[in-house]
C-alpha atoms as a PDB file:
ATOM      1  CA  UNK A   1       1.218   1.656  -8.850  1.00  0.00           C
ATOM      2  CA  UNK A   2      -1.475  -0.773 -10.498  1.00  0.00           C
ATOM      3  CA  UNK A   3      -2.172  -2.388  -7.112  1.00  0.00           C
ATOM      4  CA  UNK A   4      -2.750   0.870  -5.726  1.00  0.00           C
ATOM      5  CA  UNK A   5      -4.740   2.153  -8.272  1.00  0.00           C
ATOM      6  CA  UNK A   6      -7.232  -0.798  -8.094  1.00  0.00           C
ATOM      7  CA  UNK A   7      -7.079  -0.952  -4.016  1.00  0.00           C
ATOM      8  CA  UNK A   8      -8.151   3.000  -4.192  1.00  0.00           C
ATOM      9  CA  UNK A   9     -10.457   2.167  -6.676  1.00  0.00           C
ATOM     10  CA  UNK A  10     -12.114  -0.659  -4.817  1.00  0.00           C
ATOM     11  CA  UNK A  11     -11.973   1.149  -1.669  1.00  0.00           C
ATOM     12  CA  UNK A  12     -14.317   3.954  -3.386  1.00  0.00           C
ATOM     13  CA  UNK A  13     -16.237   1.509  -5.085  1.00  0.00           C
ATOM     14  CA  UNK A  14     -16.787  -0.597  -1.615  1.00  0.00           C
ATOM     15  CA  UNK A  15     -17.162   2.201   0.399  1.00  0.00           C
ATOM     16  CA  UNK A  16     -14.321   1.498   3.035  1.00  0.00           C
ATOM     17  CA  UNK A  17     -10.902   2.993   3.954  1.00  0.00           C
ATOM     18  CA  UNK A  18      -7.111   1.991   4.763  1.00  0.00           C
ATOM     19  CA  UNK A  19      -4.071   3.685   5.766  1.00  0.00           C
ATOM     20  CA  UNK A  20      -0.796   1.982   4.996  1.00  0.00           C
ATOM     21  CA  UNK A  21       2.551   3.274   6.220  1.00  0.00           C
ATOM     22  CA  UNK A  22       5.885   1.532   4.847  1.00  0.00           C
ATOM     23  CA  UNK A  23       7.754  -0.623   7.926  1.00  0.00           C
ATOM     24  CA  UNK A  24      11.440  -1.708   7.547  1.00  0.00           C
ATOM     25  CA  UNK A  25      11.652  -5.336   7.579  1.00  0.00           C
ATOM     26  CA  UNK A  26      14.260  -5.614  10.061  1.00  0.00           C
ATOM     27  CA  UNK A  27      10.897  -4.128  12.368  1.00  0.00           C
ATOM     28  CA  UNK A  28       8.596  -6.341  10.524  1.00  0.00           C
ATOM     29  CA  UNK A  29       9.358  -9.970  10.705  1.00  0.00           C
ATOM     30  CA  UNK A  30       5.976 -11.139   9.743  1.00  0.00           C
ATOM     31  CA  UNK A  31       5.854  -9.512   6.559  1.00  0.00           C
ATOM     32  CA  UNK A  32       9.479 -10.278   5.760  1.00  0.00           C
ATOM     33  CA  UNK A  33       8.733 -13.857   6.607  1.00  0.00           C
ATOM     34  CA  UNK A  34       5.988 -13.616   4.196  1.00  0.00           C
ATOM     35  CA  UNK A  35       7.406 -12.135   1.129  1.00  0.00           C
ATOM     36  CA  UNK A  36      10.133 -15.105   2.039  1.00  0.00           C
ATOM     37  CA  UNK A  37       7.646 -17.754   1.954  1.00  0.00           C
ATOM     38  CA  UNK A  38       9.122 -18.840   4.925  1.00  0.00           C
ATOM     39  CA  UNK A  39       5.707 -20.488   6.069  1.00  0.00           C
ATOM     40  CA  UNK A  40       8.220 -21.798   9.281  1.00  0.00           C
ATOM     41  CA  UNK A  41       8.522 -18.764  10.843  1.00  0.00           C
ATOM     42  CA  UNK A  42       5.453 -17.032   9.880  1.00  0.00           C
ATOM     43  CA  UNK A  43       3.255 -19.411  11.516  1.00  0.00           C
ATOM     44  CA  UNK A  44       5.785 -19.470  14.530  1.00  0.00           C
ATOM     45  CA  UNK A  45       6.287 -15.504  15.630  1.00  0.00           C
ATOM     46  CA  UNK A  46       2.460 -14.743  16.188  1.00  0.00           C
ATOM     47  CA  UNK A  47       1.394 -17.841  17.601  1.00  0.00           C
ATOM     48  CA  UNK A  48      -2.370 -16.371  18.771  1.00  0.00           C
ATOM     49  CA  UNK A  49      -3.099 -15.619  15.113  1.00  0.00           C
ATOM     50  CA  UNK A  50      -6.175 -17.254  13.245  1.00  0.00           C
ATOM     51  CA  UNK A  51      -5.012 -20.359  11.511  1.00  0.00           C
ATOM     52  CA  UNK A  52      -6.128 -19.504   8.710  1.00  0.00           C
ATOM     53  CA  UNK A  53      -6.999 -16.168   6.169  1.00  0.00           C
ATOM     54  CA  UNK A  54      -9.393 -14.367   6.595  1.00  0.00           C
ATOM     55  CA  UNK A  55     -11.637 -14.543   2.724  1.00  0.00           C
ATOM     56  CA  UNK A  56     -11.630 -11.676   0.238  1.00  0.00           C
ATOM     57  CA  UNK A  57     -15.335 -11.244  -0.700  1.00  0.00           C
ATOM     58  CA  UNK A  58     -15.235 -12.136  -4.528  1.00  0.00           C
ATOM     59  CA  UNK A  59     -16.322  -9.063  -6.053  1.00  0.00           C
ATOM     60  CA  UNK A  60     -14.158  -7.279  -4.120  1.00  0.00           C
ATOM     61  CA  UNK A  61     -10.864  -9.298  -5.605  1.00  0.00           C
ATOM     62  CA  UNK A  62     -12.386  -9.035  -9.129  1.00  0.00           C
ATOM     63  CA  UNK A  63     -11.976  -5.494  -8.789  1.00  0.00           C
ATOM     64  CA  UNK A  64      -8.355  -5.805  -7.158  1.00  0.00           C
ATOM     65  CA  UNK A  65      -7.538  -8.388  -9.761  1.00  0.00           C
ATOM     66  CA  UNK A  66      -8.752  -6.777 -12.873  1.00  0.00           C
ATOM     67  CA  UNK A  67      -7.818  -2.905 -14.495  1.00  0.00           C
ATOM     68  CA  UNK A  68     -10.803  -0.520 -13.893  1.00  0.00           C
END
């Protein structure tokens, strides 16, 4: 509930929006991969993705990062 508290928050703060909706890992490989750390796989089911992440703008992770 912290995370979400401080992603809300920062979303206000920011002034953008998100919608998140739960998947079942068995439907998404990617993010099971991830949470894994199974870097193998990840980097082998989408193989058009961007090599690598896109950057959090700093002030935008100090808010993530740190209680309101």
């Amino acid at each position: 509930m912290q995370l979400l508290h401080s992603l809300l928050f920062s979303a206000a703060h920011h002034s953008f929006s998100f919608l998140s909706q739960h998947v079942p890992g068995v439907n998404n490989q990617l993010a099971d991969a991830l949470s894994c750390f199974n870097w193998q796989e990840f980097r082998h089911l989408p193989p058009d993705a961007q090599p690598l992440p896109t950057l959090v703008p700093l002030e935008l992770l100090a808010d993530l990062i740190s209680p309101p």
